[in-house]
PDB file of N, CA and C in Angstrom:
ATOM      1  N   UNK A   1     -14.115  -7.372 -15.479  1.00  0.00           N
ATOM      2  CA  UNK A   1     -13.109  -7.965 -14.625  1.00  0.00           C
ATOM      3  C   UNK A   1     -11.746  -7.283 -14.840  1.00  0.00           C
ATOM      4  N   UNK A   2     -11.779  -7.000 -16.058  1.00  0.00           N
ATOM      5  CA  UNK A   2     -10.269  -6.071 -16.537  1.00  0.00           C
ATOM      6  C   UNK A   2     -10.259  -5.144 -15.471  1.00  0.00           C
ATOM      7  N   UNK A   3     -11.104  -4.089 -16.014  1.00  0.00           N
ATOM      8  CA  UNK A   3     -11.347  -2.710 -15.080  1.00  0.00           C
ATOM      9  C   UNK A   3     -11.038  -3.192 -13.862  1.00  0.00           C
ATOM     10  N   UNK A   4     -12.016  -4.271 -13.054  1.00  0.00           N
ATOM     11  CA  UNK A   4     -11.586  -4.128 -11.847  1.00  0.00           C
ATOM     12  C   UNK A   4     -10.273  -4.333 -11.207  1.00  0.00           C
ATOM     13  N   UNK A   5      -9.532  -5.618 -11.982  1.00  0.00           N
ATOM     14  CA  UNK A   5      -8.088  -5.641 -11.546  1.00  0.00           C
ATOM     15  C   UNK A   5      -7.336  -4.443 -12.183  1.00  0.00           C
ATOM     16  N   UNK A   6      -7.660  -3.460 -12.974  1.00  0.00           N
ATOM     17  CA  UNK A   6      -6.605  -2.046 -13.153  1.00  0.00           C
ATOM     18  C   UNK A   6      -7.427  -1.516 -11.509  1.00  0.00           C
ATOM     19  N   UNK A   7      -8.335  -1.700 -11.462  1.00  0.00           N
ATOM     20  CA  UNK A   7      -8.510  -0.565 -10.160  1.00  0.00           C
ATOM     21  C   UNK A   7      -7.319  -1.065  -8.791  1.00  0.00           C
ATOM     22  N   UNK A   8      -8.091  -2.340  -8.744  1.00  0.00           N
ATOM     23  CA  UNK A   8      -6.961  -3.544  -7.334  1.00  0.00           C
ATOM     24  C   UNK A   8      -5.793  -2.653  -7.759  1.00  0.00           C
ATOM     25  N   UNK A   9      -5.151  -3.095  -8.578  1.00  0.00           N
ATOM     26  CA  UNK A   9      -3.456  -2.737  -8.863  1.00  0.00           C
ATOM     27  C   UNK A   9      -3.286  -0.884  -8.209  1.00  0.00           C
ATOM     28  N   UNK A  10      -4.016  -0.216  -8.813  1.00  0.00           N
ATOM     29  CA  UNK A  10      -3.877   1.142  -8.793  1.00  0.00           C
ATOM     30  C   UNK A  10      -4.453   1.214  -7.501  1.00  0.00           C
ATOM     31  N   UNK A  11      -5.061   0.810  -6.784  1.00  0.00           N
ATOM     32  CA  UNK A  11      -5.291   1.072  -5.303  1.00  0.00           C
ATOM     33  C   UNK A  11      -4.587   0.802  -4.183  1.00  0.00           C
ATOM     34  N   UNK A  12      -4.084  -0.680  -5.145  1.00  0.00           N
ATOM     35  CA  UNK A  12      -2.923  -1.349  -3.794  1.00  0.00           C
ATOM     36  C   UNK A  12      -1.681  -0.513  -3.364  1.00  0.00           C
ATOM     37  N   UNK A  13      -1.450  -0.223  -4.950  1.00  0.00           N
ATOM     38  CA  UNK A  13      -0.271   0.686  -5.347  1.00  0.00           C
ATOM     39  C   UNK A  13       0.047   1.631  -4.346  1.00  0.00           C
ATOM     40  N   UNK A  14      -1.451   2.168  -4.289  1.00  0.00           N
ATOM     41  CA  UNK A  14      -0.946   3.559  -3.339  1.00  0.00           C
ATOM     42  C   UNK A  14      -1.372   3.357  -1.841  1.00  0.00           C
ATOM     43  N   UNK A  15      -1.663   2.376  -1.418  1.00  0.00           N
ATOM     44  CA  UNK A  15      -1.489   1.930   0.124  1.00  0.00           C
ATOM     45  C   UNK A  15      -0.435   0.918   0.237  1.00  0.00           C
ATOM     46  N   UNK A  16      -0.042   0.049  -0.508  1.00  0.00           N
ATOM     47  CA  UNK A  16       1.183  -0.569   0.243  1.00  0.00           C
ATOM     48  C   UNK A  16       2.708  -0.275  -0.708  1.00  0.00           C
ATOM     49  N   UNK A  17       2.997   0.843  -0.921  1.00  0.00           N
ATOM     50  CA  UNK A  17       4.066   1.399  -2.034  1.00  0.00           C
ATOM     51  C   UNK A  17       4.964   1.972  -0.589  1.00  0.00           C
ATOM     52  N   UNK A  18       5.995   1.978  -1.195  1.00  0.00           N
ATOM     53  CA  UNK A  18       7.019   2.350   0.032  1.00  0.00           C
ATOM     54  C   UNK A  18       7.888   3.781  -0.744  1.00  0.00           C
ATOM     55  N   UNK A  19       8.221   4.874   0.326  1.00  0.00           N
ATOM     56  CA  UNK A  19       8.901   5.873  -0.009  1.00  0.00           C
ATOM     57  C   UNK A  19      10.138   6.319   0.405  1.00  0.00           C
ATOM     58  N   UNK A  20      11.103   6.977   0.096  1.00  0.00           N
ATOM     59  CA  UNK A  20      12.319   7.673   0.542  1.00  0.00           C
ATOM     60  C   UNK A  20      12.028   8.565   1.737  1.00  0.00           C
ATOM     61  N   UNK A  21      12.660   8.615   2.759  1.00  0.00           N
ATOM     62  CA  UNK A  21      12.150   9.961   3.423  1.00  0.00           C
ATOM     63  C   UNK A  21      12.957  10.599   3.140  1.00  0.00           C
ATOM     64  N   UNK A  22      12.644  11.881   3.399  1.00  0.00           N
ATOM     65  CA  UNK A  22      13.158  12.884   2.832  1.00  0.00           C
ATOM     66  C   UNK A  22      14.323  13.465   2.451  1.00  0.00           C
ATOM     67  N   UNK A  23      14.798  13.117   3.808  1.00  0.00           N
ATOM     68  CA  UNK A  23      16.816  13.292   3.660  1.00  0.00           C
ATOM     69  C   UNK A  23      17.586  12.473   2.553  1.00  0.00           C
ATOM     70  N   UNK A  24      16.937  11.484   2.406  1.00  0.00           N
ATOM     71  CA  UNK A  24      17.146  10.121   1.454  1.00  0.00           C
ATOM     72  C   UNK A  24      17.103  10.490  -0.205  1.00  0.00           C
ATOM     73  N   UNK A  25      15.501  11.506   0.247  1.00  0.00           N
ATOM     74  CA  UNK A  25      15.255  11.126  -1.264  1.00  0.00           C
ATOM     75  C   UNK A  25      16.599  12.907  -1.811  1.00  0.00           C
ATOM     76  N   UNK A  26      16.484  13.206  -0.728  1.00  0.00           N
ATOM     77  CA  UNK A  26      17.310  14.669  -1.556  1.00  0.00           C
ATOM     78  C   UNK A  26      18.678  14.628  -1.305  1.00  0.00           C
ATOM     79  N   UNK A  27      19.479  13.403  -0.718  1.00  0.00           N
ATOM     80  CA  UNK A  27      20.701  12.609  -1.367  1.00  0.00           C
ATOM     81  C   UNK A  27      20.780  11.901  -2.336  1.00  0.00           C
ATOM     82  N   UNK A  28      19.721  11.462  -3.114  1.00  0.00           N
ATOM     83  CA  UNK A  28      19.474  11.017  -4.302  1.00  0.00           C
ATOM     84  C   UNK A  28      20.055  11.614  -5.583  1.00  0.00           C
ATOM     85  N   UNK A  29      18.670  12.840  -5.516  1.00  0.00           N
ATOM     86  CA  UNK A  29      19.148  13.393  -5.950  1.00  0.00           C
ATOM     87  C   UNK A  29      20.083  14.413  -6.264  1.00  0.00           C
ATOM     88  N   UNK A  30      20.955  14.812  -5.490  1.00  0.00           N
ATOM     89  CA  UNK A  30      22.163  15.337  -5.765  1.00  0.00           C
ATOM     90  C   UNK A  30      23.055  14.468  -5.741  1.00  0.00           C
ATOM     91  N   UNK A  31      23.420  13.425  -6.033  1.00  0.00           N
ATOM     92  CA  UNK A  31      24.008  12.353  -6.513  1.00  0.00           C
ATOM     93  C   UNK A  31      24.828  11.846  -5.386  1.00  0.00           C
ATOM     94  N   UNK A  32      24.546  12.415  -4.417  1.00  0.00           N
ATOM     95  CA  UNK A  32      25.547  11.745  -3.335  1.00  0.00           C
ATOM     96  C   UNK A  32      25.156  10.356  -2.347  1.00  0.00           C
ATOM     97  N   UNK A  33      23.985   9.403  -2.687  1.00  0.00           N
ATOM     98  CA  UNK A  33      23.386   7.850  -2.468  1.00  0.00           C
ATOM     99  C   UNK A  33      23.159   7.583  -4.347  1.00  0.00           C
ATOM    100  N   UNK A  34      23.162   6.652  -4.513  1.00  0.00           N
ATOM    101  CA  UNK A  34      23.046   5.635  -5.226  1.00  0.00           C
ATOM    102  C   UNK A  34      21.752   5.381  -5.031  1.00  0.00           C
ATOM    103  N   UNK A  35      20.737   4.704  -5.831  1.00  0.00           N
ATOM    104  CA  UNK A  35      19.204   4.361  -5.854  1.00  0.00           C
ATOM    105  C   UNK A  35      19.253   2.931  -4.710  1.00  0.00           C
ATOM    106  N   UNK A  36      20.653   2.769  -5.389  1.00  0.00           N
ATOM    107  CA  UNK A  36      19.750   0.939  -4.587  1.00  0.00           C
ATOM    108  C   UNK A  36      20.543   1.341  -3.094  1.00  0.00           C
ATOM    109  N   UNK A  37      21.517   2.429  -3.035  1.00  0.00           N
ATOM    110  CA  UNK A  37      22.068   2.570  -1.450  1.00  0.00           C
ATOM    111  C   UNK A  37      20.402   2.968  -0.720  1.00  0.00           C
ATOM    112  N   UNK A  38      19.825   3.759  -1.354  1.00  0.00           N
ATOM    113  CA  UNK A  38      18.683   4.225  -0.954  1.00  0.00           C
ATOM    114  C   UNK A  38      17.518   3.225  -0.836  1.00  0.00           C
ATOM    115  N   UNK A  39      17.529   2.453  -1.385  1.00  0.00           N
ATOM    116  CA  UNK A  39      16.028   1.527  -1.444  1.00  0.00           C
ATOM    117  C   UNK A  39      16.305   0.791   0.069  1.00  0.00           C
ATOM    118  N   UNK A  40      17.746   0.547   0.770  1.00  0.00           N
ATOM    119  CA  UNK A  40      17.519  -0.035   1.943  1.00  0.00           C
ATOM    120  C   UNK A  40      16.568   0.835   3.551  1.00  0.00           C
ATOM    121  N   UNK A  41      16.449   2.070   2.815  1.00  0.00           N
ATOM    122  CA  UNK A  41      15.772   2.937   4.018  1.00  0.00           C
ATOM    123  C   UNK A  41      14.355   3.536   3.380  1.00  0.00           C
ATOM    124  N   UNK A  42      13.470   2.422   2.482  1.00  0.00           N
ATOM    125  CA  UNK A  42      12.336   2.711   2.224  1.00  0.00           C
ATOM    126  C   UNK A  42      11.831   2.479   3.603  1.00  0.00           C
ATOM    127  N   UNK A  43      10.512   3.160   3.076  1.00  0.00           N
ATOM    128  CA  UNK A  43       9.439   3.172   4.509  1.00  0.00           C
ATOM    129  C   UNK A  43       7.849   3.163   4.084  1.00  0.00           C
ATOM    130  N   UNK A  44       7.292   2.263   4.255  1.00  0.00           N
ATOM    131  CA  UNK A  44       5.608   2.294   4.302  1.00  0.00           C
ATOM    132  C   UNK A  44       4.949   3.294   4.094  1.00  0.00           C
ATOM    133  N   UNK A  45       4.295   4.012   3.149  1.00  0.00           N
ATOM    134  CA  UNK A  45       3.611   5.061   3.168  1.00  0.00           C
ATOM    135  C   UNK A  45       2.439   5.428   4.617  1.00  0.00           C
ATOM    136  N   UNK A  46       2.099   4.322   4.495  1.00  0.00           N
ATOM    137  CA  UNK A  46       0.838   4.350   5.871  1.00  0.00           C
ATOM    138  C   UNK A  46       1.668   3.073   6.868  1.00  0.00           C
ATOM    139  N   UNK A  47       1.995   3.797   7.837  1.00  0.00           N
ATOM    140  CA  UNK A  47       2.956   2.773   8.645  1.00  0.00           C
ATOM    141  C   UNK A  47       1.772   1.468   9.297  1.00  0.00           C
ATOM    142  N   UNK A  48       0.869   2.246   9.669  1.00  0.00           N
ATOM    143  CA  UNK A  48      -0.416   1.220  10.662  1.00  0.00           C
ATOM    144  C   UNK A  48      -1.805   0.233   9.939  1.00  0.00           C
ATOM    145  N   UNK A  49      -1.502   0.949   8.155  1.00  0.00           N
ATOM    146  CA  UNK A  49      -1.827  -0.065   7.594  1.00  0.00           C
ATOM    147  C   UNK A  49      -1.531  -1.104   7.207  1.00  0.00           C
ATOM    148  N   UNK A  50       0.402  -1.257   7.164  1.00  0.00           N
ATOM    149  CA  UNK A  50       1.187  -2.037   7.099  1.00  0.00           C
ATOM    150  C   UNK A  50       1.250  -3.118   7.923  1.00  0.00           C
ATOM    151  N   UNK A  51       0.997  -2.811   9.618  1.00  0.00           N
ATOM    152  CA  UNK A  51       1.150  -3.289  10.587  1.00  0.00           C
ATOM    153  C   UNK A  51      -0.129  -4.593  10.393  1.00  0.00           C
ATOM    154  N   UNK A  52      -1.223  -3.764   9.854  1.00  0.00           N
ATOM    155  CA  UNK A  52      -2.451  -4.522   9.835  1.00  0.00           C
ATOM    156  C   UNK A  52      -2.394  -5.093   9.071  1.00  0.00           C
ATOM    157  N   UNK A  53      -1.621  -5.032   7.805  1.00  0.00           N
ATOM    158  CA  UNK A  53      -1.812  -6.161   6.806  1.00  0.00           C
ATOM    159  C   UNK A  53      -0.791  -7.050   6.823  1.00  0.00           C
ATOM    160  N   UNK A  54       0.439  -7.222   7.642  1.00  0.00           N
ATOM    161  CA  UNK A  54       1.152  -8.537   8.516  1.00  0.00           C
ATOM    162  C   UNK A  54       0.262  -9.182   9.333  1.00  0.00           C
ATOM    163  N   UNK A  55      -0.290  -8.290  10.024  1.00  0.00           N
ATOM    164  CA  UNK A  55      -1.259  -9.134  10.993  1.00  0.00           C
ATOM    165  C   UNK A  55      -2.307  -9.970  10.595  1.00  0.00           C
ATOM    166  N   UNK A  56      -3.305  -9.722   9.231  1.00  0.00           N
ATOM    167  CA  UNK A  56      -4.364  -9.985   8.540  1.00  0.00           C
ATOM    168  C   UNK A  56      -4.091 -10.305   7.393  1.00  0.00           C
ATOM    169  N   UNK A  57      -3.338 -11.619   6.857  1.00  0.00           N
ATOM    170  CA  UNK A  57      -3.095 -10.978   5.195  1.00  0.00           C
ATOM    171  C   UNK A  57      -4.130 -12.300   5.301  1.00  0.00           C
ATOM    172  N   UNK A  58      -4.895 -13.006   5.656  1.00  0.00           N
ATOM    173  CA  UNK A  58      -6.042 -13.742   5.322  1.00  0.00           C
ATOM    174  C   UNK A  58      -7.192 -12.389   4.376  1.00  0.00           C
ATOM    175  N   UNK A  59      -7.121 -11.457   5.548  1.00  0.00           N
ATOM    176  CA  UNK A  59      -8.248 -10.365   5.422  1.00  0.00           C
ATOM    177  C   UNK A  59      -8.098 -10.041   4.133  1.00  0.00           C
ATOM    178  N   UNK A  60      -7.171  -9.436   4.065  1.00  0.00           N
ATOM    179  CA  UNK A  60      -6.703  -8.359   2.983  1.00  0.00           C
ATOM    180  C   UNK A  60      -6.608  -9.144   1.827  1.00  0.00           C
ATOM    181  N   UNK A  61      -5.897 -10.645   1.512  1.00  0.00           N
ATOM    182  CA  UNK A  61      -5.753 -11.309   0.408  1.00  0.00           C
ATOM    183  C   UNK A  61      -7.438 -11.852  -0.312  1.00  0.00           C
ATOM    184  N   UNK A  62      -8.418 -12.052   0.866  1.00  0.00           N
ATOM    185  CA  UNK A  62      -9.531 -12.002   0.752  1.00  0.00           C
ATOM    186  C   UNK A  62     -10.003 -10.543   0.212  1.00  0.00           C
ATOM    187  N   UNK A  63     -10.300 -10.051   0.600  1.00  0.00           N
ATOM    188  CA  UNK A  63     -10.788  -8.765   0.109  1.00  0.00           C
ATOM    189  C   UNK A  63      -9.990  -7.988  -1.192  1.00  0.00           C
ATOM    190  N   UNK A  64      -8.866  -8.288  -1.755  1.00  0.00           N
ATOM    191  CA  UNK A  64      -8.124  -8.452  -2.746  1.00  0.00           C
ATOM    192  C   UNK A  64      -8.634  -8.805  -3.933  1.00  0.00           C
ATOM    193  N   UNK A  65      -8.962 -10.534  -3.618  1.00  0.00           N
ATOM    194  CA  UNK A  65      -9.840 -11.443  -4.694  1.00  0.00           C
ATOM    195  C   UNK A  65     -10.853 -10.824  -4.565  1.00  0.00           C
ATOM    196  N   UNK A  66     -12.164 -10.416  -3.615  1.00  0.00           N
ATOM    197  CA  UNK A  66     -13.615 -10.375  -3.944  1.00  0.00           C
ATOM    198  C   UNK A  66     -13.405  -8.663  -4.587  1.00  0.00           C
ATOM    199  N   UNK A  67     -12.121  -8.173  -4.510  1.00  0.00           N
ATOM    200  CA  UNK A  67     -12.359  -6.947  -5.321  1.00  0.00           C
ATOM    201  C   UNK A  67     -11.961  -7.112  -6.967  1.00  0.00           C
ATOM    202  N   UNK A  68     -11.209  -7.844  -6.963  1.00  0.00           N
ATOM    203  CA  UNK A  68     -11.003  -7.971  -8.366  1.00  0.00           C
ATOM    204  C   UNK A  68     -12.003  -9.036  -9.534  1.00  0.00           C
ATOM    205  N   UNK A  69     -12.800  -9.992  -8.526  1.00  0.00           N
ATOM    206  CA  UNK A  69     -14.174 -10.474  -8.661  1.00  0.00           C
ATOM    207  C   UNK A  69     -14.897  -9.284  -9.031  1.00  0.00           C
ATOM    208  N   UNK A  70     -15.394  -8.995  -7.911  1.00  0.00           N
ATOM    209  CA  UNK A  70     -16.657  -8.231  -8.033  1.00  0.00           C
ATOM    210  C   UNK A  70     -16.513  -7.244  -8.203  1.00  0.00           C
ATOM    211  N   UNK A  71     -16.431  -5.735  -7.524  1.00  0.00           N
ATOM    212  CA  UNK A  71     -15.945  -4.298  -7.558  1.00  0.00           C
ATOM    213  C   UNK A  71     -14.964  -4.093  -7.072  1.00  0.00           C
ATOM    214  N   UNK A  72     -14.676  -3.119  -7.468  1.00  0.00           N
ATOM    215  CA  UNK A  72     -13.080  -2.189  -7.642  1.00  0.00           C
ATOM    216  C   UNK A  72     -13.956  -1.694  -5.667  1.00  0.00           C
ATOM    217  N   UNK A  73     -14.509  -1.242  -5.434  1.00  0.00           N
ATOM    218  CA  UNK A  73     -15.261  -0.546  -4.640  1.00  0.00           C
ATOM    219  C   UNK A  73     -14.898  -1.173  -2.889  1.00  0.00           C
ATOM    220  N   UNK A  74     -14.786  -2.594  -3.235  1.00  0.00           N
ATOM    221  CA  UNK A  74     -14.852  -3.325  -1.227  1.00  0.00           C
ATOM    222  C   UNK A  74     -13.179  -3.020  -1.093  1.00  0.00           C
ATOM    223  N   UNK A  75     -12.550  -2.693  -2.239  1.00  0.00           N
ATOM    224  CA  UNK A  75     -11.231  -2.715  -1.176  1.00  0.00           C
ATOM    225  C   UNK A  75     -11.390  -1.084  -1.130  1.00  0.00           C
ATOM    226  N   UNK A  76     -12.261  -0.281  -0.891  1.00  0.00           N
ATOM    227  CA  UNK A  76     -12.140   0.977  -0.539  1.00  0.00           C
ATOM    228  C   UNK A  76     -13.037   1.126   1.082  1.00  0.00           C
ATOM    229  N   UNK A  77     -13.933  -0.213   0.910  1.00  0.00           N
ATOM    230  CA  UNK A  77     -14.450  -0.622   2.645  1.00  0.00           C
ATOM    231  C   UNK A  77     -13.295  -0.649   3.074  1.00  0.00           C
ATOM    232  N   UNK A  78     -12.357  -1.927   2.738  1.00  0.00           N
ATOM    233  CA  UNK A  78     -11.258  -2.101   3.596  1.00  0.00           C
ATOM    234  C   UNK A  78     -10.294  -0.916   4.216  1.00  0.00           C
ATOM    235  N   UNK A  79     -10.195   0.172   3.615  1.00  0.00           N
ATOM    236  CA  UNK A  79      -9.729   1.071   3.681  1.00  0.00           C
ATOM    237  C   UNK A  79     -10.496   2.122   4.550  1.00  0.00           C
ATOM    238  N   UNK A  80     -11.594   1.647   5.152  1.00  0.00           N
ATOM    239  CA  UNK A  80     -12.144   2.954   5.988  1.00  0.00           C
ATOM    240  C   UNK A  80     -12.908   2.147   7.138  1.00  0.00           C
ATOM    241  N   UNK A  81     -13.851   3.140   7.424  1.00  0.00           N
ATOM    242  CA  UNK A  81     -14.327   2.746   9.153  1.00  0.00           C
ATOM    243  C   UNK A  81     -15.657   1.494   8.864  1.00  0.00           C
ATOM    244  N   UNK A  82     -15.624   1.048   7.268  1.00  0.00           N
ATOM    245  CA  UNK A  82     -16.969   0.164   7.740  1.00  0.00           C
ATOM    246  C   UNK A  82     -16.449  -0.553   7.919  1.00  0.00           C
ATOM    247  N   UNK A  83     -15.454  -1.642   8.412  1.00  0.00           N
ATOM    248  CA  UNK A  83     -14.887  -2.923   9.490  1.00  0.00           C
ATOM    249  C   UNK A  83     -14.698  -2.054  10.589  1.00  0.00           C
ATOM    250  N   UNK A  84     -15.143  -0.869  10.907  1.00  0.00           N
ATOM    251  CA  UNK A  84     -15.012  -0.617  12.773  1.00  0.00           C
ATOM    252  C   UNK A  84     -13.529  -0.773  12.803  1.00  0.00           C
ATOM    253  N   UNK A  85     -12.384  -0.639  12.569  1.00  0.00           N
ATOM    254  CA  UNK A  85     -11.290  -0.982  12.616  1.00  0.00           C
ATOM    255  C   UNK A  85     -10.588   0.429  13.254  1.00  0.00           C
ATOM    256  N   UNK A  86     -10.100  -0.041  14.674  1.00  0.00           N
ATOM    257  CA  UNK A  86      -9.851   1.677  15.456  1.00  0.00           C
ATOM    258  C   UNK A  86      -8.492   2.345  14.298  1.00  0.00           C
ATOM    259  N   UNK A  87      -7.378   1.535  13.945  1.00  0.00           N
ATOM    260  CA  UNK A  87      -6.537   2.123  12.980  1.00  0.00           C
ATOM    261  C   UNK A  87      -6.779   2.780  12.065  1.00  0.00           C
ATOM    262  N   UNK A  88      -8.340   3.075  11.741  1.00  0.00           N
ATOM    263  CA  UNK A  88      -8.341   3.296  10.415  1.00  0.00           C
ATOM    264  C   UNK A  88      -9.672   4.583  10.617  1.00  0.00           C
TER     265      UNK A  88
END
């Protein structure tokens, strides 16, 4: 059950983690934004998975638990074409 919630965490991580774009992140670093001036123009890594998981968080909070239950493995269904899901 350990393992599987390090997997959940490390999977979620990298589908719902938000990034700098680019102009952002390379005012950063040359010191001319501030981190937290910058955190107001994060952005969704996967914009249309985002969309889907406002729309579905029954789905997703479900498939969340039965991954950290059972396998690290169904939230990698969720993530591809076995729900037939045209976004994905």
């Amino acid at each position: 059950m350990i393992v599987n919630l390090a997997f959940a965490i490390t999977f979620r991580q990298g589908f719902n983690s938000k990034v700098l774009p680019v102009d952002k992140d390379r005012r950063v670093r040359l010191n001319k934004m501030t981190k937290r001036e910058a955190s107001k123009y994060l952005i969704p890594i996967d914009e249309q998975f985002n969309v889907f998981q406002q729309q579905n968080r029954c789905t997703v909070y479900s498939v969340f638990i039965l991954q950290t239950c059972l396998a690290y493995k169904v939230n990698k269904a969720l993530y591809s074409f076995f729900y037939d899901l045209s976004m994905f």
